[in-house]
C-alpha atoms as a PDB file:
ATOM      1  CA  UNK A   1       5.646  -7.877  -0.342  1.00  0.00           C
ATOM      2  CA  UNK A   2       5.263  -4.380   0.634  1.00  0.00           C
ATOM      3  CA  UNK A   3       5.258  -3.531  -3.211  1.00  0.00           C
ATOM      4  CA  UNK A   4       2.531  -5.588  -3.884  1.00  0.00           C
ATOM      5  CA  UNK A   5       0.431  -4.702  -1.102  1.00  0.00           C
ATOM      6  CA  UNK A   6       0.564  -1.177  -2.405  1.00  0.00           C
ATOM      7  CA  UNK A   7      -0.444  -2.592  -5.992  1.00  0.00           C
ATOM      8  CA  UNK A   8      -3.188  -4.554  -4.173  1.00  0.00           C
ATOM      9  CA  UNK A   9      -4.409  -1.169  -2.790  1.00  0.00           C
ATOM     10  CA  UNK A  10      -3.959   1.171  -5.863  1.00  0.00           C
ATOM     11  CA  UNK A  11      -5.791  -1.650  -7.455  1.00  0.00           C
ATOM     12  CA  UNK A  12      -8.634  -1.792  -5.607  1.00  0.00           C
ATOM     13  CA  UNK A  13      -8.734  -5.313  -4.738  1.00  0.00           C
ATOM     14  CA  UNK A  14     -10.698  -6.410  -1.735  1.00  0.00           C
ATOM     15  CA  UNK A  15      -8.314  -6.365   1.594  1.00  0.00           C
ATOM     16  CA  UNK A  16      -9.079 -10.291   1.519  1.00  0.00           C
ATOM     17  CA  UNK A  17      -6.295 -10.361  -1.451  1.00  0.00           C
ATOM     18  CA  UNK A  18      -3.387  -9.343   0.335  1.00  0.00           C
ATOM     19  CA  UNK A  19      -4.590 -11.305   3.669  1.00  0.00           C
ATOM     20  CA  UNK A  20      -4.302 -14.190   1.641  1.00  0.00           C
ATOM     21  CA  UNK A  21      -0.711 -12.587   0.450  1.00  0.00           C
ATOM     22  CA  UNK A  22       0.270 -12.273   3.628  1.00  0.00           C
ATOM     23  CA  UNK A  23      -0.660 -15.802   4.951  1.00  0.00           C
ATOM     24  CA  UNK A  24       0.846 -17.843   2.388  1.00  0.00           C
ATOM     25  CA  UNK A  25       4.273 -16.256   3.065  1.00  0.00           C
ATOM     26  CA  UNK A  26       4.696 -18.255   5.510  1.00  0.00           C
ATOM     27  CA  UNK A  27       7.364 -16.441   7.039  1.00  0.00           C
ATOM     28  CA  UNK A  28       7.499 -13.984   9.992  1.00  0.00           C
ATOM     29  CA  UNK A  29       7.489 -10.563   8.455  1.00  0.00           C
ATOM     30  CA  UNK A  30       9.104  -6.980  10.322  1.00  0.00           C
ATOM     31  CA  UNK A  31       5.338  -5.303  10.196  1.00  0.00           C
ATOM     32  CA  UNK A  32       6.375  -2.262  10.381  1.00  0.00           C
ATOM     33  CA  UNK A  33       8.632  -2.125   8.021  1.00  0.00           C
ATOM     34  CA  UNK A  34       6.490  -3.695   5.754  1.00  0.00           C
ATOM     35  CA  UNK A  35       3.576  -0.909   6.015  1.00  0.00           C
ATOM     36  CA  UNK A  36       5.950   1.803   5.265  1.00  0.00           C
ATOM     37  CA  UNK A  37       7.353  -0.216   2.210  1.00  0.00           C
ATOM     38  CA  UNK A  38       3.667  -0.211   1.230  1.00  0.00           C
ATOM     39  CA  UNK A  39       3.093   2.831   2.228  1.00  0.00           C
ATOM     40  CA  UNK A  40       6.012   4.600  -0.082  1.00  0.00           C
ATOM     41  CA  UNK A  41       5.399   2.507  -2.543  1.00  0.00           C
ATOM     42  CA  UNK A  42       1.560   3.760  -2.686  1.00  0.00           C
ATOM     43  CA  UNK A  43       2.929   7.659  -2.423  1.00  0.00           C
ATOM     44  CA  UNK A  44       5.348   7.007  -5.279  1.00  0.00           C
ATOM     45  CA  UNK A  45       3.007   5.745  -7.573  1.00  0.00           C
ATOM     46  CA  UNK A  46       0.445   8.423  -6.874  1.00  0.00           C
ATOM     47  CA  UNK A  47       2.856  11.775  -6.893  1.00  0.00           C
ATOM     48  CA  UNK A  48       6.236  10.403  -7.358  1.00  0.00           C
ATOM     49  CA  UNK A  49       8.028  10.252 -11.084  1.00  0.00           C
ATOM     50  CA  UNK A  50       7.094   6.765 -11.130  1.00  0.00           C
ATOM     51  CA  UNK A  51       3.523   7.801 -11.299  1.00  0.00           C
ATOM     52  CA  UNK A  52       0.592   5.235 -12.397  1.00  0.00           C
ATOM     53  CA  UNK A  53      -1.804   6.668 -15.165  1.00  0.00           C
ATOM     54  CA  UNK A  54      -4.861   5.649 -12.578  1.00  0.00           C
ATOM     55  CA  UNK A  55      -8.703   6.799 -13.504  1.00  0.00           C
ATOM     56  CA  UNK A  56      -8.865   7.980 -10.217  1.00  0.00           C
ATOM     57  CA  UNK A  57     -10.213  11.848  -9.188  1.00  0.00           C
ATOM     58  CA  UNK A  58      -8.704  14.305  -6.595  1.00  0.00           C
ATOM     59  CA  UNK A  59     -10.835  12.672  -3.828  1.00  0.00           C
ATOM     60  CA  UNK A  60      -9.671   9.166  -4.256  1.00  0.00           C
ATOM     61  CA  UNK A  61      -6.316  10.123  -5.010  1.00  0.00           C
ATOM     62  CA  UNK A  62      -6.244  12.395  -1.421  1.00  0.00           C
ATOM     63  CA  UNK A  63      -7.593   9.264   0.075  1.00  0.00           C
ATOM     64  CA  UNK A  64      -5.103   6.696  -0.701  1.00  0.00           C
ATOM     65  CA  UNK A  65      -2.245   9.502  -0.180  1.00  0.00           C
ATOM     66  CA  UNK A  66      -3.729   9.593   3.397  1.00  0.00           C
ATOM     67  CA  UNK A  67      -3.564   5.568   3.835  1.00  0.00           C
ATOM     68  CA  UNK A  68      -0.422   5.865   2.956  1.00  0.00           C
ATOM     69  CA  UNK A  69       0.705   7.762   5.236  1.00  0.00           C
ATOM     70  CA  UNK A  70      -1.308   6.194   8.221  1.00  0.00           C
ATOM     71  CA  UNK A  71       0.910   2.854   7.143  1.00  0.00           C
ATOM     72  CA  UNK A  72       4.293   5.327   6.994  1.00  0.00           C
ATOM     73  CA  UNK A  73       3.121   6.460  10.628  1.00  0.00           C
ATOM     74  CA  UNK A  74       1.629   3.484  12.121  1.00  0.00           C
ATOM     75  CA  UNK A  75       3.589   0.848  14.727  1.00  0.00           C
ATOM     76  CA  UNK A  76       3.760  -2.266  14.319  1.00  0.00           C
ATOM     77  CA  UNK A  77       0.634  -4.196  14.870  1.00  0.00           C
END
């Protein structure tokens, strides 16, 4: 899940998508653990070797680097 969150993000799809993600899991789900899945996830794909060949500029790149790391950081809600 926390993989596709971050695809959801890099993606640019509303936050509505991965509500709806979320909610038909169905499941209980370890929230912090699942923020710093998406978190990493969003890093790796931005500077990692796994890198995504995204149109994205400096700006929007520092941005989501940032979001990730406020889900890497962040408690549970």
């Amino acid at each position: 899940l926390g993989v596709l969150i971050a695809h959801l993000i890099l993606s640019r799809h509303p936050d509505a998508a991965a509500t709806r993600v979320l909610a038909r899991y169905g499941k209980p789900l370890d929230t912090r653990m699942l923020n710093r899945i998406t978190g990493t996830e969003i890093m790796r794909r931005l500077i990692g070797v796994a890198q995504l060949p995204l149109p994205y500029g400096l700006e929007v790149r520092a941005a989501l680097l940032e979001e990730a790391r406020q889900l890497v950081i962040r408690e549970a809600a």
